[in-house]
Structures are given as C-alpha cells and as structure tokens.
PDB file of N, CA and C in Angstrom:
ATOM      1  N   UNK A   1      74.741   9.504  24.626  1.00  0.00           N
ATOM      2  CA  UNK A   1      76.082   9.131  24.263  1.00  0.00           C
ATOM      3  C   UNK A   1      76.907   8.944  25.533  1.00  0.00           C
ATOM      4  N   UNK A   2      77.651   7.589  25.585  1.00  0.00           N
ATOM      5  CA  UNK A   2      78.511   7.507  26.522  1.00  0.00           C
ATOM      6  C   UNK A   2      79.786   8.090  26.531  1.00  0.00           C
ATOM      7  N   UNK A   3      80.260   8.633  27.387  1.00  0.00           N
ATOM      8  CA  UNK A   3      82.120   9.279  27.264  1.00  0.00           C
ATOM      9  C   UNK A   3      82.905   7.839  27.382  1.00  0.00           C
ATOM     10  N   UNK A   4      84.047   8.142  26.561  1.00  0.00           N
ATOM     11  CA  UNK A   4      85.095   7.264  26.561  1.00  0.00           C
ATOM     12  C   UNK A   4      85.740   6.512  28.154  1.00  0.00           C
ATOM     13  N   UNK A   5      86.257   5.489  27.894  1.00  0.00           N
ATOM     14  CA  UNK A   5      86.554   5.451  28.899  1.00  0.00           C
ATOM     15  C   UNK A   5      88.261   5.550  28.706  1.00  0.00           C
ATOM     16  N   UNK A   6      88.998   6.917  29.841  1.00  0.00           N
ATOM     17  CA  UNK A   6      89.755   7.216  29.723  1.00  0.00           C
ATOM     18  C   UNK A   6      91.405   7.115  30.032  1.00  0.00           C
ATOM     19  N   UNK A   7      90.716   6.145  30.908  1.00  0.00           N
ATOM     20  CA  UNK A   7      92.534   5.025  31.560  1.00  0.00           C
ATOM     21  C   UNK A   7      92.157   3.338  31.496  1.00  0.00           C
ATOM     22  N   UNK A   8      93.465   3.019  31.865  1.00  0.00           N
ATOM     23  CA  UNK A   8      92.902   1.399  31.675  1.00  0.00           C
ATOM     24  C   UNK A   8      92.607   0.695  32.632  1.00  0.00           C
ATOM     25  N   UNK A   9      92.120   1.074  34.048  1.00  0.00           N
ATOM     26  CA  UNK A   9      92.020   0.279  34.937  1.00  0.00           C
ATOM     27  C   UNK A   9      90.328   0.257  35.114  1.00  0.00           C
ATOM     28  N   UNK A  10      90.075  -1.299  35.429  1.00  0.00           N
ATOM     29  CA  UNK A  10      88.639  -1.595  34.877  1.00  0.00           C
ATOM     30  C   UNK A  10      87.644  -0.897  36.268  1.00  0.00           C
ATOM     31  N   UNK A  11      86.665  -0.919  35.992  1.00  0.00           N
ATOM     32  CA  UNK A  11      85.994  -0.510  37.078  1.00  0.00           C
ATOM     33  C   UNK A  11      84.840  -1.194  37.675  1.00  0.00           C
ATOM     34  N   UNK A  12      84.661  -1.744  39.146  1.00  0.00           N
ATOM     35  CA  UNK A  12      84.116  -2.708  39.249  1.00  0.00           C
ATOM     36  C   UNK A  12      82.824  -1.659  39.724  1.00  0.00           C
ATOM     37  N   UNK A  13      81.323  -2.451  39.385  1.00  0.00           N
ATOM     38  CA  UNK A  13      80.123  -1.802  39.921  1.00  0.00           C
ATOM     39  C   UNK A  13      79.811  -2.719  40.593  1.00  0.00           C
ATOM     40  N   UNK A  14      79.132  -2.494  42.566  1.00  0.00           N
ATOM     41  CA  UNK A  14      78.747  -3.238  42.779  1.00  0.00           C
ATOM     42  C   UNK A  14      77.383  -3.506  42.852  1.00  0.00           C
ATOM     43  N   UNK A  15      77.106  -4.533  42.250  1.00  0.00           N
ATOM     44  CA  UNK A  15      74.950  -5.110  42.712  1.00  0.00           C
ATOM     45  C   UNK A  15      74.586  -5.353  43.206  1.00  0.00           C
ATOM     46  N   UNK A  16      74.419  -4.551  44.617  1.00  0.00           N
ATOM     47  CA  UNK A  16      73.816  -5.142  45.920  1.00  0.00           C
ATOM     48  C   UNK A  16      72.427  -5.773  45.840  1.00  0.00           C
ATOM     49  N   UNK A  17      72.449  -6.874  46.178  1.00  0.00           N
ATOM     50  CA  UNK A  17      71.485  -7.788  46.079  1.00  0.00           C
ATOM     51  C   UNK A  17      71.194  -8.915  47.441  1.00  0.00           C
ATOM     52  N   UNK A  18      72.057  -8.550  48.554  1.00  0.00           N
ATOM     53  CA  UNK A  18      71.794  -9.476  49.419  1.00  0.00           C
ATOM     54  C   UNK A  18      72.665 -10.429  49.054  1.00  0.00           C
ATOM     55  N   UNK A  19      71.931 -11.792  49.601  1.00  0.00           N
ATOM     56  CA  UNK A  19      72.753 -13.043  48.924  1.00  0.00           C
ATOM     57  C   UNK A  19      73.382 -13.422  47.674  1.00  0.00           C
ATOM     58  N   UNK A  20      72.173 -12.116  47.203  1.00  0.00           N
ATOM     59  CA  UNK A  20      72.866 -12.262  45.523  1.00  0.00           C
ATOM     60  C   UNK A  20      73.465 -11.721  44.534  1.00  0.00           C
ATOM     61  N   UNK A  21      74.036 -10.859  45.864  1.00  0.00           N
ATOM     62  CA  UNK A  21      75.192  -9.758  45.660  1.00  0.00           C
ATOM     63  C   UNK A  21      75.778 -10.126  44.176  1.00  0.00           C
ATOM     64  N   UNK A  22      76.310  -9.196  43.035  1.00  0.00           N
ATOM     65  CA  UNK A  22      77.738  -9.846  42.359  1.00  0.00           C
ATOM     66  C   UNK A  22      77.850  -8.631  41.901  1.00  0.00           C
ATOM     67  N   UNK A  23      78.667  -8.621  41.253  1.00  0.00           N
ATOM     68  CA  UNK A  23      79.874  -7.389  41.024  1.00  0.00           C
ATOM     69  C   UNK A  23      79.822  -7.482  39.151  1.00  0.00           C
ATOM     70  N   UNK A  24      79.852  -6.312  38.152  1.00  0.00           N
ATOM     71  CA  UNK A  24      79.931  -6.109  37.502  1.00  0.00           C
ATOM     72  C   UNK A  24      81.338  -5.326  36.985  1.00  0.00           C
ATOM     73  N   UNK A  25      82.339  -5.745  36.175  1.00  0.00           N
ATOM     74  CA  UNK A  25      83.654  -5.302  35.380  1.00  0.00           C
ATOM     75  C   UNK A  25      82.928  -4.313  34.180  1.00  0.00           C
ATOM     76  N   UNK A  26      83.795  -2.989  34.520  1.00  0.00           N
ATOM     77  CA  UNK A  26      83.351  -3.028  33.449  1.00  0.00           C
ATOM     78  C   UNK A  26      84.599  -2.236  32.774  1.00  0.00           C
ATOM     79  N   UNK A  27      85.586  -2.321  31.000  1.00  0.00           N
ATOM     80  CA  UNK A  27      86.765  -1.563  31.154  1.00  0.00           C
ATOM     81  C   UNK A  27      87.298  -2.164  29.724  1.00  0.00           C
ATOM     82  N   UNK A  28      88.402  -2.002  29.585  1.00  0.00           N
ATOM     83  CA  UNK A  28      88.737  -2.227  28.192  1.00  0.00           C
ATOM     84  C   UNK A  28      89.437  -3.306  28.475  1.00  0.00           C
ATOM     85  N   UNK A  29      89.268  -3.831  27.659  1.00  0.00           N
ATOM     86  CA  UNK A  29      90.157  -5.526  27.518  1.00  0.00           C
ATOM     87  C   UNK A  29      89.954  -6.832  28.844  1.00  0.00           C
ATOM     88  N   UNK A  30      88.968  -6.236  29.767  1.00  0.00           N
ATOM     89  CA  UNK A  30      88.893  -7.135  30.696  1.00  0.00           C
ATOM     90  C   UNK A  30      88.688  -8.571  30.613  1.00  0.00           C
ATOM     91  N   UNK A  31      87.983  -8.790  29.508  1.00  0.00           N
ATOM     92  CA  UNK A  31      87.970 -10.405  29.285  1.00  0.00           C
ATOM     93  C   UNK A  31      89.376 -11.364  29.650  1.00  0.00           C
ATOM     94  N   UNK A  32      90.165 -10.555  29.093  1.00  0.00           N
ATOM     95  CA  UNK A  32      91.539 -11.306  28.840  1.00  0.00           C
ATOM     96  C   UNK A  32      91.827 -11.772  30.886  1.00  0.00           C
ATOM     97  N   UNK A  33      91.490 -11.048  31.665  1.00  0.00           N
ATOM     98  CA  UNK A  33      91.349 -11.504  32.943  1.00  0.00           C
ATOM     99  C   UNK A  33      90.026 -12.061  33.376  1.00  0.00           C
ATOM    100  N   UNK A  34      89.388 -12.410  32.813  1.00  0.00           N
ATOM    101  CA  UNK A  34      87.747 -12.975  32.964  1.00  0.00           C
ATOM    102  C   UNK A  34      88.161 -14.307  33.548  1.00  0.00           C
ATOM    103  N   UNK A  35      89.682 -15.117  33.491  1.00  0.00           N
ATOM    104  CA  UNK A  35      89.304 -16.340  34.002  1.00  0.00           C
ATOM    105  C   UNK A  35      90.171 -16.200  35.384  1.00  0.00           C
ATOM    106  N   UNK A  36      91.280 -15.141  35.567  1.00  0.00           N
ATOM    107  CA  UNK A  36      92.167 -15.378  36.223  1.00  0.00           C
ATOM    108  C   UNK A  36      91.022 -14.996  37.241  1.00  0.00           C
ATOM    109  N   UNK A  37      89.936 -13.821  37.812  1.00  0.00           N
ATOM    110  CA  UNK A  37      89.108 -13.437  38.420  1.00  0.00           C
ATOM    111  C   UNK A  37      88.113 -14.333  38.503  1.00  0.00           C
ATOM    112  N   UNK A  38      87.396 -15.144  38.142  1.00  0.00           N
ATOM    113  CA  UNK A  38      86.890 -16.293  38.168  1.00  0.00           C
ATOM    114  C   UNK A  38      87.369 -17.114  39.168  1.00  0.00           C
ATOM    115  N   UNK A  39      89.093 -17.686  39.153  1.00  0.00           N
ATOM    116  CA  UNK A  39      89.551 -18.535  39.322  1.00  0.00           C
ATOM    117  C   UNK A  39      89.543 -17.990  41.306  1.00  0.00           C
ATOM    118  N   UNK A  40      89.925 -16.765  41.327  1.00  0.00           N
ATOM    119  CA  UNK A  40      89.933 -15.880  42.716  1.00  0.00           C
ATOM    120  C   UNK A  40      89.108 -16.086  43.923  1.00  0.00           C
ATOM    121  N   UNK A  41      87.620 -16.103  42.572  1.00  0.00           N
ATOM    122  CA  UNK A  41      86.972 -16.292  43.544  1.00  0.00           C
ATOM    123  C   UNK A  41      86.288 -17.674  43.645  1.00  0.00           C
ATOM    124  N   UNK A  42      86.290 -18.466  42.896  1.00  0.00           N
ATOM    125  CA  UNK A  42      85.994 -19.691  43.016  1.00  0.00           C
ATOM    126  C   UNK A  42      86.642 -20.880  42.668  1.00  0.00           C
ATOM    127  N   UNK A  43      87.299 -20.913  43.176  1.00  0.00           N
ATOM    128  CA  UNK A  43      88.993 -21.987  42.926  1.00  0.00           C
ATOM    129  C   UNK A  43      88.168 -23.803  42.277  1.00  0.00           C
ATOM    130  N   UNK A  44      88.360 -23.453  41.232  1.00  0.00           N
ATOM    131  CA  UNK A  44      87.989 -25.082  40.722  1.00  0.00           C
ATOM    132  C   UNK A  44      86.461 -25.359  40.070  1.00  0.00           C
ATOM    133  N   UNK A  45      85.665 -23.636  40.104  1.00  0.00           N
ATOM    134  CA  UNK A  45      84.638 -23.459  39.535  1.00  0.00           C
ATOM    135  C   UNK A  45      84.305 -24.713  37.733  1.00  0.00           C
ATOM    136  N   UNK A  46      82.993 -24.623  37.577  1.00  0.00           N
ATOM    137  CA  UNK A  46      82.980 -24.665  36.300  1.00  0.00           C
ATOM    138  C   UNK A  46      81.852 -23.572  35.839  1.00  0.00           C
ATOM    139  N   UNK A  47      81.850 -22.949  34.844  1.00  0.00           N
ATOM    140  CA  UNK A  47      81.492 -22.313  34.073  1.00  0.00           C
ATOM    141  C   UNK A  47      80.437 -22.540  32.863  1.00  0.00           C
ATOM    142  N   UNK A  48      79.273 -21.653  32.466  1.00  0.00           N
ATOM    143  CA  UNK A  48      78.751 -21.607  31.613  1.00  0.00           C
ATOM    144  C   UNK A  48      78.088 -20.086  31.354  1.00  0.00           C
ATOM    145  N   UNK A  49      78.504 -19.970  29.774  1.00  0.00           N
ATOM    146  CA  UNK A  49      78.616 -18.731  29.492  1.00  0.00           C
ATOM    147  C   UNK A  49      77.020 -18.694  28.487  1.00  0.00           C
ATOM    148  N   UNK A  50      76.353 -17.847  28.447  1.00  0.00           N
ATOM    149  CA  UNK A  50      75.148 -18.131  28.014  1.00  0.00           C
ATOM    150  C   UNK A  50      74.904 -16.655  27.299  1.00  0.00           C
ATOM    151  N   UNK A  51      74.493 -16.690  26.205  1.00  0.00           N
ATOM    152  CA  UNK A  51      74.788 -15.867  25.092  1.00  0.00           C
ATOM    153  C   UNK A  51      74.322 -16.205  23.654  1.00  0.00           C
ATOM    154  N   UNK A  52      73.920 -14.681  23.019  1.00  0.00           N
ATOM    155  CA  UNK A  52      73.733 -15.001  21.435  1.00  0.00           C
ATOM    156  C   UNK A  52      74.643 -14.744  20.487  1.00  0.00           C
ATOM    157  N   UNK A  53      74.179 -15.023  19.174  1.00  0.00           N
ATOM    158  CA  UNK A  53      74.395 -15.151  17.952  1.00  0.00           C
ATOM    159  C   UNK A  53      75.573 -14.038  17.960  1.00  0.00           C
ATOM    160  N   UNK A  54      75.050 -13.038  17.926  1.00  0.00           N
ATOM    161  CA  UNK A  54      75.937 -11.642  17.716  1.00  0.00           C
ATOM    162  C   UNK A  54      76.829 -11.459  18.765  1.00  0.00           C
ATOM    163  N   UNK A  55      76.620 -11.572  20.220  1.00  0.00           N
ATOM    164  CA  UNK A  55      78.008 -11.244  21.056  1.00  0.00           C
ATOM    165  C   UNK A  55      78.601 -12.679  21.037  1.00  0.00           C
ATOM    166  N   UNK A  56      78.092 -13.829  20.354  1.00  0.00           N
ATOM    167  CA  UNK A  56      79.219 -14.903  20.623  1.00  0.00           C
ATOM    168  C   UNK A  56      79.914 -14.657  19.586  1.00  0.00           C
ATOM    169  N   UNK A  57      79.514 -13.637  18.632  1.00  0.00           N
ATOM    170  CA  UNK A  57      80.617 -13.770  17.191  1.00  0.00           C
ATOM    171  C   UNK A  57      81.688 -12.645  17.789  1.00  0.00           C
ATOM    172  N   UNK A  58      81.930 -11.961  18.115  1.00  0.00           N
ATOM    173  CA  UNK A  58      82.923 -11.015  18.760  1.00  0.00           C
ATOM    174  C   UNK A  58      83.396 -11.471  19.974  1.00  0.00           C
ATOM    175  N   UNK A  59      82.773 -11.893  20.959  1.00  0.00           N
ATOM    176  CA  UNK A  59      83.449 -11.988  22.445  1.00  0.00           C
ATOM    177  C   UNK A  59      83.685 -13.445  23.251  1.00  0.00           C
ATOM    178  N   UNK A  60      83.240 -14.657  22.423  1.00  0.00           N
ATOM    179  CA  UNK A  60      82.758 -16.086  22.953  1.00  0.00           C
ATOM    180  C   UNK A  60      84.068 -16.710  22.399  1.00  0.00           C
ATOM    181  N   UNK A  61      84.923 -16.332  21.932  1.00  0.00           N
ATOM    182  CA  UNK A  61      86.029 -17.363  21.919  1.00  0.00           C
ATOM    183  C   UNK A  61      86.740 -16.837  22.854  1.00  0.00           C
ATOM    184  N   UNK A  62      87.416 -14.905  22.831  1.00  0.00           N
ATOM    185  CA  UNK A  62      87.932 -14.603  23.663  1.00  0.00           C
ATOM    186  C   UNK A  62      87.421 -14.959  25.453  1.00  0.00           C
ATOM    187  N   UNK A  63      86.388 -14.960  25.940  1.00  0.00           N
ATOM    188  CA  UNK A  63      86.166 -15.489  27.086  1.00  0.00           C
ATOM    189  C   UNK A  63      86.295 -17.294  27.352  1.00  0.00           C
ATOM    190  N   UNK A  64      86.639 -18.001  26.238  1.00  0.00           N
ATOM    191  CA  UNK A  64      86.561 -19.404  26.198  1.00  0.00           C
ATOM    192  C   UNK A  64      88.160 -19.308  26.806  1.00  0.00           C
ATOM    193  N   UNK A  65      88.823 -18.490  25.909  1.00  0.00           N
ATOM    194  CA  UNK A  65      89.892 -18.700  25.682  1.00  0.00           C
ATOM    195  C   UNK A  65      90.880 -18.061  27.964  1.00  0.00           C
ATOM    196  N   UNK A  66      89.719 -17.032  27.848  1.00  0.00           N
ATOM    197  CA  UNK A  66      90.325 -16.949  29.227  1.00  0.00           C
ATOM    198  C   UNK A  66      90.409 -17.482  30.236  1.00  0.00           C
ATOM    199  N   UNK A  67      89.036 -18.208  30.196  1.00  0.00           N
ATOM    200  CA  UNK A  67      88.798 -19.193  31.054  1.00  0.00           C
ATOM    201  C   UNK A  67      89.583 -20.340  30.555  1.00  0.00           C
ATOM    202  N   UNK A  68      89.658 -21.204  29.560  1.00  0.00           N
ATOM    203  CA  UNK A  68      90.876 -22.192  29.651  1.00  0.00           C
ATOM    204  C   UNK A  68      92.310 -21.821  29.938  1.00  0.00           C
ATOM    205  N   UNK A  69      92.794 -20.843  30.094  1.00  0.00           N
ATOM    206  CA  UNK A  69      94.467 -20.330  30.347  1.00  0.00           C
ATOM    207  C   UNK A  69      94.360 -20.801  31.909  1.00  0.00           C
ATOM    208  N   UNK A  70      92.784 -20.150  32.308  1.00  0.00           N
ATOM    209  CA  UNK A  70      92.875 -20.153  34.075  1.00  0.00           C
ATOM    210  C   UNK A  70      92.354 -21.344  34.273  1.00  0.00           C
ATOM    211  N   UNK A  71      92.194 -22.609  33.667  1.00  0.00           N
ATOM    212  CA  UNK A  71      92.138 -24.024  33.737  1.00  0.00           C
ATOM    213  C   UNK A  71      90.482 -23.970  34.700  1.00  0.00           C
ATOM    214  N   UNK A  72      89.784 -23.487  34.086  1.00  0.00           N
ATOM    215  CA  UNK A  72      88.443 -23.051  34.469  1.00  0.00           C
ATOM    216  C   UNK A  72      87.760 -23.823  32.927  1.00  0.00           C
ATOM    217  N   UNK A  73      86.892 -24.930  33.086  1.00  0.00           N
ATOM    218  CA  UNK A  73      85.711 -25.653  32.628  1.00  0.00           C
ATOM    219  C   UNK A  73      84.573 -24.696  32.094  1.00  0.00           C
ATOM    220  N   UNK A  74      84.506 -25.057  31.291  1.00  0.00           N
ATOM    221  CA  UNK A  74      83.488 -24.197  30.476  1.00  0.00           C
ATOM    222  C   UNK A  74      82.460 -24.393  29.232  1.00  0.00           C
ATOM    223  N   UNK A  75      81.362 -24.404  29.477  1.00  0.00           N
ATOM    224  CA  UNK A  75      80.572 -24.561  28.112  1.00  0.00           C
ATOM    225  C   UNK A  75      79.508 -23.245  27.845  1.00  0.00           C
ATOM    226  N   UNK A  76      79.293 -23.469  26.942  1.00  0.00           N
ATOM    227  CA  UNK A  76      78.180 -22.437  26.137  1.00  0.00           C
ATOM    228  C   UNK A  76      77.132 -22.628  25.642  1.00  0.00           C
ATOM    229  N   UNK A  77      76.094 -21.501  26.289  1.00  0.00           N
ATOM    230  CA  UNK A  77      74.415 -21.665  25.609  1.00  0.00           C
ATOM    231  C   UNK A  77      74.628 -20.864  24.823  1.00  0.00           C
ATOM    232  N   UNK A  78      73.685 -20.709  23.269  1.00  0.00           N
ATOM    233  CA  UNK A  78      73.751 -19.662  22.516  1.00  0.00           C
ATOM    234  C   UNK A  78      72.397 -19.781  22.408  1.00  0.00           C
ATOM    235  N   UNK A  79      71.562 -18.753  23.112  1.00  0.00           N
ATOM    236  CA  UNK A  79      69.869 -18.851  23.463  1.00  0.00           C
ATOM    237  C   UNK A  79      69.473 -19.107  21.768  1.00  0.00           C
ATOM    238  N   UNK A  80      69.831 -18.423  20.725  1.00  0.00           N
ATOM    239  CA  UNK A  80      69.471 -18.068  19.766  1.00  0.00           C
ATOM    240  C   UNK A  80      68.960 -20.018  19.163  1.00  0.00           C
ATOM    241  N   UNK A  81      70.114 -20.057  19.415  1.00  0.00           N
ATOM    242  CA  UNK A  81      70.094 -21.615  18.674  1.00  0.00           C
ATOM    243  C   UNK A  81      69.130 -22.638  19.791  1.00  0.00           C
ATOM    244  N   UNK A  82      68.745 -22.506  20.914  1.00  0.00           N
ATOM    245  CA  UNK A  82      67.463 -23.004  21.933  1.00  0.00           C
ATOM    246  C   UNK A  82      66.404 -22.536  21.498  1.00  0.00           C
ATOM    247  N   UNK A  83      66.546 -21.325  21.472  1.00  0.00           N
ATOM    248  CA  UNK A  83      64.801 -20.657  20.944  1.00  0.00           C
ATOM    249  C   UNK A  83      64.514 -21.187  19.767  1.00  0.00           C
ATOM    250  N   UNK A  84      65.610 -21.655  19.139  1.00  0.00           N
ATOM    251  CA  UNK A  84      65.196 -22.196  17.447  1.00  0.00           C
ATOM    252  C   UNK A  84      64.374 -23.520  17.459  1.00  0.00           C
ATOM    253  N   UNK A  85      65.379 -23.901  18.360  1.00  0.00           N
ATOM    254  CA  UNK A  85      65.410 -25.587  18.413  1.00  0.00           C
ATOM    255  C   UNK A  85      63.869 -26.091  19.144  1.00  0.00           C
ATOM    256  N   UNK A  86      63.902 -25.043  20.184  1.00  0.00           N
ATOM    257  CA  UNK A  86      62.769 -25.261  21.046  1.00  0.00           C
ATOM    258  C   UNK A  86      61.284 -24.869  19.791  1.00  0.00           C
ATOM    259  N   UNK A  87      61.555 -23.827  19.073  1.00  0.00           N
ATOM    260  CA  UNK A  87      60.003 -23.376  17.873  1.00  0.00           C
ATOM    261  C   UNK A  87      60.414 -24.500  17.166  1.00  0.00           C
ATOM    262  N   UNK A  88      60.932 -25.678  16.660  1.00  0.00           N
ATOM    263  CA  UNK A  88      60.722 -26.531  15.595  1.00  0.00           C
ATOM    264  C   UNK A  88      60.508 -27.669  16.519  1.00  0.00           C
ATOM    265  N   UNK A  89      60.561 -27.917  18.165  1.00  0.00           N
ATOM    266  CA  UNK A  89      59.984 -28.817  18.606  1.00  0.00           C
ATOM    267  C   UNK A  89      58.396 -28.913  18.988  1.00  0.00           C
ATOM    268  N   UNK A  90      58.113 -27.450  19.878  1.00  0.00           N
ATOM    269  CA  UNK A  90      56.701 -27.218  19.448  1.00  0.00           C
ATOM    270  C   UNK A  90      55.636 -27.121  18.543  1.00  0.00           C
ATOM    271  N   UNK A  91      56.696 -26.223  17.133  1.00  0.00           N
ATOM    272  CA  UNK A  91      55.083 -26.002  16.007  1.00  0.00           C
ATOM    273  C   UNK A  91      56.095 -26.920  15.015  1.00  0.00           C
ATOM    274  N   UNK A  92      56.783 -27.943  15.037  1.00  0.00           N
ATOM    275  CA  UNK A  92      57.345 -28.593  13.720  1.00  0.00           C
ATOM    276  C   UNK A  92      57.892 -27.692  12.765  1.00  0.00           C
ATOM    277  N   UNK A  93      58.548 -26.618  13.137  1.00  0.00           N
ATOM    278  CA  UNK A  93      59.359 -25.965  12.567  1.00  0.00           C
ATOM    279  C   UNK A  93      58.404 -25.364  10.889  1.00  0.00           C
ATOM    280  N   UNK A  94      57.090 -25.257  10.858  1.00  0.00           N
ATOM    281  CA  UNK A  94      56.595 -24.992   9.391  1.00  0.00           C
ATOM    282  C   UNK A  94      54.912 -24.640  10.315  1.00  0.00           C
ATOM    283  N   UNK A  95      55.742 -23.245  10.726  1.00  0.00           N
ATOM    284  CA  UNK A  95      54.042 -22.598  11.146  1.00  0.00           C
ATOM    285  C   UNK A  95      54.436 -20.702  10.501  1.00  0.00           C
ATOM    286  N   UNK A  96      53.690 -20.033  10.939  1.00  0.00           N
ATOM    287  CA  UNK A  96      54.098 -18.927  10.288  1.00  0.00           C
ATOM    288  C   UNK A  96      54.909 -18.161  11.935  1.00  0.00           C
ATOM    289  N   UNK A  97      53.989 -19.184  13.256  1.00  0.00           N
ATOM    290  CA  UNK A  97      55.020 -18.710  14.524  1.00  0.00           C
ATOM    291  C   UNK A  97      56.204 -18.437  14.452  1.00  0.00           C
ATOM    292  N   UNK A  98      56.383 -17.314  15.292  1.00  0.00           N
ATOM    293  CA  UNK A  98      58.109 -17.507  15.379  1.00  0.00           C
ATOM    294  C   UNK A  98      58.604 -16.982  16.850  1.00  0.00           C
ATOM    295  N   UNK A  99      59.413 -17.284  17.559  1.00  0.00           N
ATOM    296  CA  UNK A  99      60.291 -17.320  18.607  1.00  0.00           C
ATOM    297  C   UNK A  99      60.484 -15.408  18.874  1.00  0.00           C
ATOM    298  N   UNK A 100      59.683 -15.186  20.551  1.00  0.00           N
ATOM    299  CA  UNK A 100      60.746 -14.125  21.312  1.00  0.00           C
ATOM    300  C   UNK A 100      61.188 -14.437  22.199  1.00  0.00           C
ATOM    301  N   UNK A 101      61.128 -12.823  22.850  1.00  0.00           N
ATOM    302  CA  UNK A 101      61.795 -13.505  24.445  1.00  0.00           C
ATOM    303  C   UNK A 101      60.645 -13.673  25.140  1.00  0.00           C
ATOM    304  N   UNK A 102      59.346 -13.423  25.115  1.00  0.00           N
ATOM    305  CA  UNK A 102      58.387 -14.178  25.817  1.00  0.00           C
ATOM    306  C   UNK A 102      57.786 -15.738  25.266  1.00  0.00           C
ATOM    307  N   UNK A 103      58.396 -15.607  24.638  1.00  0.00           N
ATOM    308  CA  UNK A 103      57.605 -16.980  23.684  1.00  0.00           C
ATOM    309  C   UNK A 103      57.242 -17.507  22.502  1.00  0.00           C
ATOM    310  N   UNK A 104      56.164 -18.069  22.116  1.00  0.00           N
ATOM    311  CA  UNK A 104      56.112 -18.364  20.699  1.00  0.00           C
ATOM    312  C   UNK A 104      54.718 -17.647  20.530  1.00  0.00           C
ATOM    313  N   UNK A 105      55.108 -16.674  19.498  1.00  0.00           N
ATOM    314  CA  UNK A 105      53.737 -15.820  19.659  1.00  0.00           C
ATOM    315  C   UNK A 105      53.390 -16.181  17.603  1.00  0.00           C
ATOM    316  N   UNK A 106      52.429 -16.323  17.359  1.00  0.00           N
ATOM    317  CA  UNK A 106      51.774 -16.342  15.564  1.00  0.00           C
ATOM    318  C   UNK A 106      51.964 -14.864  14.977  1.00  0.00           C
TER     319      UNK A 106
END
C-alpha cells in the first residue's frame, strides 16, 4: 500500500539515463501543467501521447486539453486499437489468435 500523498507540490523523480536522461512528475493534478512544462522545455515541440483503452478513458482528454491551452500539437496512439488492427491484418481477424504484448500467440 502506498501512503497518500500529503501536500500539493508535485514531485519530480529523476531517470538518470545518460543521454536519455528524463524526469518523471509525479503529484496531484499535474496534468493540468503537462503542457505549460512541455512548452519549457521544448518551445514549439509536437507531441504524441501513446496509451490505452482504460487510461485514455480517465486521463487522454485532460492531457489533450493541456497541451492545446500551451499551443503544443498533439496526437494519440491508443496501442489497444493497433494491436487490434494489426491481429485482423495478420490472421483476418477470424482465427482463435489473439493479441499481447509480445505478439500474436494461438
């Protein structure tokens, strides 16, 4: 069980990775600044938010929505609907296969 988190200022983790350093938010309501922080660090960026079924139904408009205030470009993968698309291009959509995250397993 995680403890609450108990004030409102977000907390950044960093991912040292070398070149491929990036920084993780993590805090209550941070989305609502998801574009202005975006915009900070990459002035004129475009964006793609890549995501499923279930966190795009709770959190994929609010991050659409932050990123357009901060005039930040943006589109969306929803893997769910690729993995689909991709099993009815391989087995013609009428095998008993079905779609993970490694692949198309029978």
């Amino acid at each position: 069980m995680t403890a609450p988190l108990r004030h409102s200022d977000p907390i950044t983790v960093d991912v040292a990775l070398g070149e491929r350093a990036y920084d993780i938010v993590i805090g209550r309501d941070v989305l609502q600044t998801l574009g202005s922080r975006i915009a900070a660090l990459r002035p004129g960026v475009r964006t793609a938010i890549v995501t499923d079924r279930t966190v795009a139904k709770h959190w994929l408009e609010k991050a659409e929505a932050s990123l357009a205030q901060a005039g930040i470009a943006a589109s969306h993968i929803i893997v769910d609907e690729c993995i689909e698309a991709l099993h009815a291009k391989l087995c013609g959509g009428a095998t008993a296969a079905t779609p993970d995250r490694m692949g198309v397993t029978p």
